[in-house]
PDB file of N, CA and C in Angstrom:
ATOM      1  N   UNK A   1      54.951  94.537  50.583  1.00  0.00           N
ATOM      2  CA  UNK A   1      55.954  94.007  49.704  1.00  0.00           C
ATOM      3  C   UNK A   1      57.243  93.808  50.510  1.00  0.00           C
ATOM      4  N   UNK A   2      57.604  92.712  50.429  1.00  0.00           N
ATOM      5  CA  UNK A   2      58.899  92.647  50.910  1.00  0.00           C
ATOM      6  C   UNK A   2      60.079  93.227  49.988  1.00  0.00           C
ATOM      7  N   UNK A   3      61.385  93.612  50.965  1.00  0.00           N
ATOM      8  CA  UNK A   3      62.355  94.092  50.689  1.00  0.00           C
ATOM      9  C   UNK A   3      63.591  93.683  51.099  1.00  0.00           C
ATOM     10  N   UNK A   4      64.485  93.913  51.012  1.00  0.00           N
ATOM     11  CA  UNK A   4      65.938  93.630  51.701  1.00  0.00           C
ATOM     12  C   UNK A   4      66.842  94.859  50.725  1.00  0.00           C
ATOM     13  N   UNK A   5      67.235  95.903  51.503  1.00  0.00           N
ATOM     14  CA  UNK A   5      68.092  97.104  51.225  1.00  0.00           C
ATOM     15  C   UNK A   5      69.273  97.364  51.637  1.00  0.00           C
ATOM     16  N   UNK A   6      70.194  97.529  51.160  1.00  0.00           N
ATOM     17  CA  UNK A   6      71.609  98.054  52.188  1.00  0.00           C
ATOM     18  C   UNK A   6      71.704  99.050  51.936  1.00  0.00           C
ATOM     19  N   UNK A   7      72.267 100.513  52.745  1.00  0.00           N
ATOM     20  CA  UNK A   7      72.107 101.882  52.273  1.00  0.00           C
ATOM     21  C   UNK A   7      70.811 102.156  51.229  1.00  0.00           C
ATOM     22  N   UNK A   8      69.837 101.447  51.220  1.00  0.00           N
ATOM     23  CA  UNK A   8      68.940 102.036  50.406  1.00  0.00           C
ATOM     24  C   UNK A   8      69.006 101.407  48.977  1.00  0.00           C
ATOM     25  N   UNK A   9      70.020 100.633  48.166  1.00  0.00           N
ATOM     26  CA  UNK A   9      69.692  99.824  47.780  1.00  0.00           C
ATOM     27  C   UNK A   9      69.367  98.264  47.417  1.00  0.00           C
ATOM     28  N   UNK A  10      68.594  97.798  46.516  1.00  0.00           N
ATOM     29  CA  UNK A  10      68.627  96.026  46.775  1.00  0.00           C
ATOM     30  C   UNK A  10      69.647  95.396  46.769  1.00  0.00           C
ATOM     31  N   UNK A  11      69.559  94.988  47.742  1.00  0.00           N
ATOM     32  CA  UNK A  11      70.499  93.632  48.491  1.00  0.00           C
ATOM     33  C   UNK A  11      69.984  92.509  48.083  1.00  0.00           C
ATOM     34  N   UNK A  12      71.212  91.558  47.905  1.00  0.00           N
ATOM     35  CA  UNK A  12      70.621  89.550  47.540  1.00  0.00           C
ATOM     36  C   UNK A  12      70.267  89.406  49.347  1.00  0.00           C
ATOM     37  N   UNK A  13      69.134  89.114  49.421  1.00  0.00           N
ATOM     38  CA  UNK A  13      68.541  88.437  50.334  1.00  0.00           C
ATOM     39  C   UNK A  13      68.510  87.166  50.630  1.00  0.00           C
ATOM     40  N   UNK A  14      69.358  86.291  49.336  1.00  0.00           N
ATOM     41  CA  UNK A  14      69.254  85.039  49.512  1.00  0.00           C
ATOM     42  C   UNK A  14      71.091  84.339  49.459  1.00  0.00           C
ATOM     43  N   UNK A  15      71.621  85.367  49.700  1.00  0.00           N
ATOM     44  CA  UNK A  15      72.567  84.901  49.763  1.00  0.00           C
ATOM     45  C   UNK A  15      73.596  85.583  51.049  1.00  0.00           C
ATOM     46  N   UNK A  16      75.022  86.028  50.766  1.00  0.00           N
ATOM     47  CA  UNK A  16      76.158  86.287  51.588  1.00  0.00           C
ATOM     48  C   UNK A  16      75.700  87.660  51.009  1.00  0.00           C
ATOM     49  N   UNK A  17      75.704  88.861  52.163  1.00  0.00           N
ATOM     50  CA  UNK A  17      76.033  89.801  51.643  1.00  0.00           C
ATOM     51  C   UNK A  17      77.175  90.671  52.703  1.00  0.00           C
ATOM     52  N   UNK A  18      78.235  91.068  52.130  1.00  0.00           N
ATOM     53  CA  UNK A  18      79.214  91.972  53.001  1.00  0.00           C
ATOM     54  C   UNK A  18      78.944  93.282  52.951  1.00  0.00           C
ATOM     55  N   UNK A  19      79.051  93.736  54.364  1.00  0.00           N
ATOM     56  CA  UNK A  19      78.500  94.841  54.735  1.00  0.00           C
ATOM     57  C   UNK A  19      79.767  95.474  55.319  1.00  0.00           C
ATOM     58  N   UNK A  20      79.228  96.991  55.370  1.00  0.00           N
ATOM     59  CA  UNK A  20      80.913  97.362  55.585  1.00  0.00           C
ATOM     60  C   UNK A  20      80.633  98.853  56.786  1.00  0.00           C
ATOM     61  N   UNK A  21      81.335  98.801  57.780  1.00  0.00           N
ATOM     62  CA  UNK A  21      81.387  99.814  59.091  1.00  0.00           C
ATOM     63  C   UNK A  21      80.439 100.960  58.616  1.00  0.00           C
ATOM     64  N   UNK A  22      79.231 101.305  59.132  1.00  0.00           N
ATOM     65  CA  UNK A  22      78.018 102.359  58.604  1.00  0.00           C
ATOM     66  C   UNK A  22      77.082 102.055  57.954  1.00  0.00           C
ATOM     67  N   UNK A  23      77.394 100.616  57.105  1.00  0.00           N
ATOM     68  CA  UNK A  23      76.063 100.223  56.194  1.00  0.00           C
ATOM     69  C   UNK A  23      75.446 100.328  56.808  1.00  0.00           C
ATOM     70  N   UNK A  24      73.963 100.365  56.610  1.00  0.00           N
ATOM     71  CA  UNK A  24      72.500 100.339  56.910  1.00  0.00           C
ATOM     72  C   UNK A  24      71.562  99.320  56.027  1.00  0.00           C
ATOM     73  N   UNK A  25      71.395  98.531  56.716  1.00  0.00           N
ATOM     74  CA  UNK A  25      70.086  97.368  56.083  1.00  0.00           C
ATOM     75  C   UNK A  25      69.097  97.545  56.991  1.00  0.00           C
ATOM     76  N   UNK A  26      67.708  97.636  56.021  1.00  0.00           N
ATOM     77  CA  UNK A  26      66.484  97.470  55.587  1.00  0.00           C
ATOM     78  C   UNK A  26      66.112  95.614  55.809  1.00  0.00           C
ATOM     79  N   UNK A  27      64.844  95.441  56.510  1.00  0.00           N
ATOM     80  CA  UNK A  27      64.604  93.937  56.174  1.00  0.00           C
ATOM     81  C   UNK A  27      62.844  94.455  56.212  1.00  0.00           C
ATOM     82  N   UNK A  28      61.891  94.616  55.395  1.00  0.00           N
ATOM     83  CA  UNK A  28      60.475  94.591  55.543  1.00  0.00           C
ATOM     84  C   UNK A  28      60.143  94.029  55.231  1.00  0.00           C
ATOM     85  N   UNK A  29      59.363  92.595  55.813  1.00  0.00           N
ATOM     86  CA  UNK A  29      58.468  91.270  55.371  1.00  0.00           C
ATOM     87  C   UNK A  29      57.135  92.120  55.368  1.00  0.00           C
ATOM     88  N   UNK A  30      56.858  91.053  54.900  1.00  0.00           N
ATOM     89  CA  UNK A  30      55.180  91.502  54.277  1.00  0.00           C
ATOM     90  C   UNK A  30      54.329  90.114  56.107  1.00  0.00           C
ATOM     91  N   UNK A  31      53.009  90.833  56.160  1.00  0.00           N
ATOM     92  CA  UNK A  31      52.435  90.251  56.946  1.00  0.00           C
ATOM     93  C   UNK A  31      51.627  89.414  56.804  1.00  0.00           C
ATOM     94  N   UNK A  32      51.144  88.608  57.986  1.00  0.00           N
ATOM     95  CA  UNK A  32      50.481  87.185  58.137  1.00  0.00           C
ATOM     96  C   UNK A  32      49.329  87.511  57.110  1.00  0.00           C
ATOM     97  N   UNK A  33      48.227  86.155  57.402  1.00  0.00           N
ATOM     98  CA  UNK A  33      47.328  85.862  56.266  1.00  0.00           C
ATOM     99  C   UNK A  33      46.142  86.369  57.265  1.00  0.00           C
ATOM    100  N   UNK A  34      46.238  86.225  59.044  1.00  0.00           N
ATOM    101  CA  UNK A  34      45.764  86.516  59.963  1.00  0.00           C
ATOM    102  C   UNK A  34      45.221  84.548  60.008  1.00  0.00           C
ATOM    103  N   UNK A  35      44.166  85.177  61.946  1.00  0.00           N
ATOM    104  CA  UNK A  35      43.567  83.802  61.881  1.00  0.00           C
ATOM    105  C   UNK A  35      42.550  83.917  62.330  1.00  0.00           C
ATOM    106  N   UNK A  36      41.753  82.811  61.229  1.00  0.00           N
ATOM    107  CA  UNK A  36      40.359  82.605  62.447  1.00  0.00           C
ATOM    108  C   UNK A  36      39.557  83.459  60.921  1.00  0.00           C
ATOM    109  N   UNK A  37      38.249  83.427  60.948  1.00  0.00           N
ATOM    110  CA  UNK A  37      37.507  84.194  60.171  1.00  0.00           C
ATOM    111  C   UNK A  37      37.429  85.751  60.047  1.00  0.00           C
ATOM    112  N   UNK A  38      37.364  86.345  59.100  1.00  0.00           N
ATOM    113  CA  UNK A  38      37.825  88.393  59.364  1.00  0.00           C
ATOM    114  C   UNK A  38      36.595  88.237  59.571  1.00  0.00           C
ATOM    115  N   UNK A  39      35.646  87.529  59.364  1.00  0.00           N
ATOM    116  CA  UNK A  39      33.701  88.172  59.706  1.00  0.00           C
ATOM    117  C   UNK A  39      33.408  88.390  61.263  1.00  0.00           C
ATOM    118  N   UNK A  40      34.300  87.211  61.859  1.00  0.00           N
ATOM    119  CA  UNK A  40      34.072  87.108  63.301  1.00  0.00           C
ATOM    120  C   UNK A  40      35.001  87.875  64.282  1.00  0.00           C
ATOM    121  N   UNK A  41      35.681  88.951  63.739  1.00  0.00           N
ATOM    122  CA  UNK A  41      36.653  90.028  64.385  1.00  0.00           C
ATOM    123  C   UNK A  41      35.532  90.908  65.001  1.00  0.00           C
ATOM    124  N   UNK A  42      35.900  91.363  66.207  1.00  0.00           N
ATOM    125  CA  UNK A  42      35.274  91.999  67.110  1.00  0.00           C
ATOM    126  C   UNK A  42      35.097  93.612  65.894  1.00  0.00           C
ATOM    127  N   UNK A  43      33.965  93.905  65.721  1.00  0.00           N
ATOM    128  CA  UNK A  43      34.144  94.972  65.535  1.00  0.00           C
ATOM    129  C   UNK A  43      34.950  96.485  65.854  1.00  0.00           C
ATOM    130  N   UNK A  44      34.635  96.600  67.010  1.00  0.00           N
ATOM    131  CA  UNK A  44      35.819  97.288  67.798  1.00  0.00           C
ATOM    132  C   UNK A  44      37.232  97.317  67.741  1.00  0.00           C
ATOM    133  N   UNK A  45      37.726  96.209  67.717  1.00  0.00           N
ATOM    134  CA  UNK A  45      38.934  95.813  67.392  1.00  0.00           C
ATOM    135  C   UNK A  45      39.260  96.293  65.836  1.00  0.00           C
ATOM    136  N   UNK A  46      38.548  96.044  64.738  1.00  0.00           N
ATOM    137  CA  UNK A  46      38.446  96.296  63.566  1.00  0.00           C
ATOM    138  C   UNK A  46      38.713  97.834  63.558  1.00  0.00           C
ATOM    139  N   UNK A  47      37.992  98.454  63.980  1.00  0.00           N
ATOM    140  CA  UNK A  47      37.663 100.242  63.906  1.00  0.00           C
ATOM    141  C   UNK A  47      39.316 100.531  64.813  1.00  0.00           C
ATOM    142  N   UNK A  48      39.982 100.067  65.821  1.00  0.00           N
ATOM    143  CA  UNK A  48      40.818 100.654  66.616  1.00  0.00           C
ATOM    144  C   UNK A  48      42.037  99.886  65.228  1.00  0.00           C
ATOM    145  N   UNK A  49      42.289  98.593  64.474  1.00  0.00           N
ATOM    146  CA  UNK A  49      43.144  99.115  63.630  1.00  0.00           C
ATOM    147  C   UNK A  49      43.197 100.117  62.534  1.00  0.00           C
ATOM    148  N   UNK A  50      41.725 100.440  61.792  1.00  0.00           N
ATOM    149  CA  UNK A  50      41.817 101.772  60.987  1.00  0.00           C
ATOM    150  C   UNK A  50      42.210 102.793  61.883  1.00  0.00           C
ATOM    151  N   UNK A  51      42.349 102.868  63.031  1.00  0.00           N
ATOM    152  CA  UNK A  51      42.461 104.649  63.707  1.00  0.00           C
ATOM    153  C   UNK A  51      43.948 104.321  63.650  1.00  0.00           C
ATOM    154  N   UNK A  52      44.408 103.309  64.045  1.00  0.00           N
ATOM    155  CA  UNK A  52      45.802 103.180  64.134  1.00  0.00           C
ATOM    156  C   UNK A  52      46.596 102.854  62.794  1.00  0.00           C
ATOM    157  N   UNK A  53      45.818 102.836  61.688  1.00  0.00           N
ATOM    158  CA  UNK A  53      46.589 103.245  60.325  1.00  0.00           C
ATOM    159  C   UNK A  53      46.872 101.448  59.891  1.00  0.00           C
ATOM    160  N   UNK A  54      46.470 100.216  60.693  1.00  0.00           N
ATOM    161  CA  UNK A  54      46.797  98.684  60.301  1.00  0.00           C
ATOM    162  C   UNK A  54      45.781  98.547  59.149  1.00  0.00           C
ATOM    163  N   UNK A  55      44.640  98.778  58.902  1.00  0.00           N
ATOM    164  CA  UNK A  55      43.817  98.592  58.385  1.00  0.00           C
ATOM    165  C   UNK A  55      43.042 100.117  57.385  1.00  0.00           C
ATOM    166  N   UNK A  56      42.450 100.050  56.265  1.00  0.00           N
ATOM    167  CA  UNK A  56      41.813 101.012  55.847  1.00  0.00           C
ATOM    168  C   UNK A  56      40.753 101.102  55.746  1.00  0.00           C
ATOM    169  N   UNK A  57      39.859 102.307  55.347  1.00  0.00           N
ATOM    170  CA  UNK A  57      38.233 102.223  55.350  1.00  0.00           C
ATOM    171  C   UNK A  57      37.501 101.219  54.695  1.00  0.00           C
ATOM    172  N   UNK A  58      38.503 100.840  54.066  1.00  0.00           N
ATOM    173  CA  UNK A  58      37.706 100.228  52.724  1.00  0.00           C
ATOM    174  C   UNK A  58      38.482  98.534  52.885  1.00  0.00           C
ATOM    175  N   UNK A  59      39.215  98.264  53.703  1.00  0.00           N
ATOM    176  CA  UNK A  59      39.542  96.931  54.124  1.00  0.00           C
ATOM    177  C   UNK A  59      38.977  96.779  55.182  1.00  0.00           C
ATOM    178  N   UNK A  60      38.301  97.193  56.186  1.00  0.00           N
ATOM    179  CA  UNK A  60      37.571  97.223  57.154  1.00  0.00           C
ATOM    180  C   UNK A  60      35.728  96.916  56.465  1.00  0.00           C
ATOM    181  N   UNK A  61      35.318  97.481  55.296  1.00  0.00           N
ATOM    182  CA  UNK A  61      33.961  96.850  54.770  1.00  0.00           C
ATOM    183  C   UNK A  61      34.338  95.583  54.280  1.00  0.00           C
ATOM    184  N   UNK A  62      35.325  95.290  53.089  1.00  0.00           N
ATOM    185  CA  UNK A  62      35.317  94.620  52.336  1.00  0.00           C
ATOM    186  C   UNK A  62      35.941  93.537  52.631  1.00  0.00           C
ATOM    187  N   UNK A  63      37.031  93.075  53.933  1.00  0.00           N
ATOM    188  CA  UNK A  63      37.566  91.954  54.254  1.00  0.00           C
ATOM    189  C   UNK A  63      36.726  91.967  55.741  1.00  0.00           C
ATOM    190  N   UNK A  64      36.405  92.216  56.557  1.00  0.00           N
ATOM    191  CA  UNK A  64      36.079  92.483  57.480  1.00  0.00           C
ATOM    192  C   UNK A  64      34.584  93.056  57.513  1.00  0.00           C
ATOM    193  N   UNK A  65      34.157  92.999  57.071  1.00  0.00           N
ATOM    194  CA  UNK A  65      32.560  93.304  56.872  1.00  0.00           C
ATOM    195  C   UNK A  65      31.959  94.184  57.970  1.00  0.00           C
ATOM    196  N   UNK A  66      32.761  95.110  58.458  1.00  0.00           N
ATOM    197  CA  UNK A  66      32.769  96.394  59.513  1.00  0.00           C
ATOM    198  C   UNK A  66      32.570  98.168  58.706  1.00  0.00           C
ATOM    199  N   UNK A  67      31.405  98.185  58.634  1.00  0.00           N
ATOM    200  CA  UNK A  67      31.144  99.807  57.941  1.00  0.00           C
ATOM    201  C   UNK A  67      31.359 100.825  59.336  1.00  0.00           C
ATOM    202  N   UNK A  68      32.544 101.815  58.645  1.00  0.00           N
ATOM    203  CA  UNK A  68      32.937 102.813  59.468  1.00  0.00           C
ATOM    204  C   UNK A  68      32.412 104.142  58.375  1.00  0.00           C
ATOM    205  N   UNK A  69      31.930 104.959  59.231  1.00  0.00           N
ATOM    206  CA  UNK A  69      31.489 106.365  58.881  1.00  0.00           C
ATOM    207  C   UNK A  69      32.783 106.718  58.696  1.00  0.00           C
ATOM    208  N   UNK A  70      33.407 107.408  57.465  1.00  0.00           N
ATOM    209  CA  UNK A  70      34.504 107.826  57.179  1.00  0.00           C
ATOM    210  C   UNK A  70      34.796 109.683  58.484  1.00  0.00           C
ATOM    211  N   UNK A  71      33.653 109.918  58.403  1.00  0.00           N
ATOM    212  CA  UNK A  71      33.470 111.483  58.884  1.00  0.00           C
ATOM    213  C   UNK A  71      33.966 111.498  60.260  1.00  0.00           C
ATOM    214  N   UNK A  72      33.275 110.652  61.095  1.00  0.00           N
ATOM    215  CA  UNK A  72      33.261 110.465  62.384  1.00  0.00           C
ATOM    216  C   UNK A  72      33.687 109.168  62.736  1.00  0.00           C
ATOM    217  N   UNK A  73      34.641 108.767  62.122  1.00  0.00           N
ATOM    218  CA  UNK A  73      35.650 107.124  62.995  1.00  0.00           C
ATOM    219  C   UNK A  73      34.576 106.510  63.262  1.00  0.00           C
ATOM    220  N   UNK A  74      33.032 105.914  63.450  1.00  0.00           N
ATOM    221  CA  UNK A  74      32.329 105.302  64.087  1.00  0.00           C
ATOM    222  C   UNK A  74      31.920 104.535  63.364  1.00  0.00           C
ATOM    223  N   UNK A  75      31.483 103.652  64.332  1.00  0.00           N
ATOM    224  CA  UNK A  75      31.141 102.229  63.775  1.00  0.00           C
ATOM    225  C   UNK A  75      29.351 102.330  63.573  1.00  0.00           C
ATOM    226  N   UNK A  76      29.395 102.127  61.722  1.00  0.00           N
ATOM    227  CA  UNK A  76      27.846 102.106  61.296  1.00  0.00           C
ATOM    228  C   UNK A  76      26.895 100.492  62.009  1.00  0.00           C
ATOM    229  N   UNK A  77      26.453 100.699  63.085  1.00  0.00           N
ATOM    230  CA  UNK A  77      26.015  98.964  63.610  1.00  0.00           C
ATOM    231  C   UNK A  77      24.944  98.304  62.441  1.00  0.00           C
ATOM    232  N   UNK A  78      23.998  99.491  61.953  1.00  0.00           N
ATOM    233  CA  UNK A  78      23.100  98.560  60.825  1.00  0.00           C
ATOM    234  C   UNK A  78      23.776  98.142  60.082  1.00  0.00           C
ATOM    235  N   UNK A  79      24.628  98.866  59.028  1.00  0.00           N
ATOM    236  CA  UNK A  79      25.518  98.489  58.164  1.00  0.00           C
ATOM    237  C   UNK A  79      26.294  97.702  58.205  1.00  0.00           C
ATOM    238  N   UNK A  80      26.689  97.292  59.432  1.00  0.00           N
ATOM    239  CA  UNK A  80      27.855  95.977  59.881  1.00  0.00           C
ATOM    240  C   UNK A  80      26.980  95.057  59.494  1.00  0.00           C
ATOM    241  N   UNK A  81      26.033  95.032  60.409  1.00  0.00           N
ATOM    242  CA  UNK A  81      25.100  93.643  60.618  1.00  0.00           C
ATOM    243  C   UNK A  81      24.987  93.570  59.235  1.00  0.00           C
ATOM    244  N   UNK A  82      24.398  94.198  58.715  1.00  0.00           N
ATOM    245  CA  UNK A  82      24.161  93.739  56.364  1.00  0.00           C
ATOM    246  C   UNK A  82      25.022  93.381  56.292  1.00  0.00           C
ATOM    247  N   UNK A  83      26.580  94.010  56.213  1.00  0.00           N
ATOM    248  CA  UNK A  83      27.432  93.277  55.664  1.00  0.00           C
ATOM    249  C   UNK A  83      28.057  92.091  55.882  1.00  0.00           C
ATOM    250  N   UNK A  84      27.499  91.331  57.460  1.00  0.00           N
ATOM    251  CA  UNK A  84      28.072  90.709  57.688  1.00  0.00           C
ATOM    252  C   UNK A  84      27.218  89.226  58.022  1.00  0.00           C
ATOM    253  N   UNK A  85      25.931  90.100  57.088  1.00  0.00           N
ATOM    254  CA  UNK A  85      25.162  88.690  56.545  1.00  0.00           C
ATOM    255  C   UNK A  85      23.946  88.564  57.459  1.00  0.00           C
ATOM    256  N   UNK A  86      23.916  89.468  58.768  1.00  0.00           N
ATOM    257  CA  UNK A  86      23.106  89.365  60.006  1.00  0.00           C
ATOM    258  C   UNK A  86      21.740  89.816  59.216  1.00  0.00           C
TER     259      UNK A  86
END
């Protein structure tokens, strides 16, 4: 979700805003759409953004058609291949 904050609260983002010696602004855009097909993402690549917190268990099956063993970080290879139509 995007935001725009000054000290913590909403700021017009679409306009002039005056800021004053100490304010603090916030700007968090929301991210790309990505490119290229999520089926054809390297698996690997897939599993190293869930470890790194970009991606979740369950956006990694369901956009990305990559089954990770929740227990052990690892990549299920039968289960990929099903899900990914192989």
């Amino acid at each position: 979700m995007a935001q725009f904050l000054v000290n913590g609260a909403s700021g017009n983002a679409y306009g002039l805003t005056r800021l004053k010696p100490g304010d603090v602004v916030t700007i968090d855009a929301p991210g790309g759409g990505g490119y290229g097909n999520p089926l054809a993402r390297d698996p690997e690549m897939v599993l190293s953004d869930v470890i790194e917190g970009y991606a979740s268990l369950e956006s990694a099956g369901v956009d990305y058609g990559v089954v990770i063993n929740p227990e052990t970080l690892e990549i299920d290879w039968p289960g990929t291949d099903k899900a990914r139509g192989r």
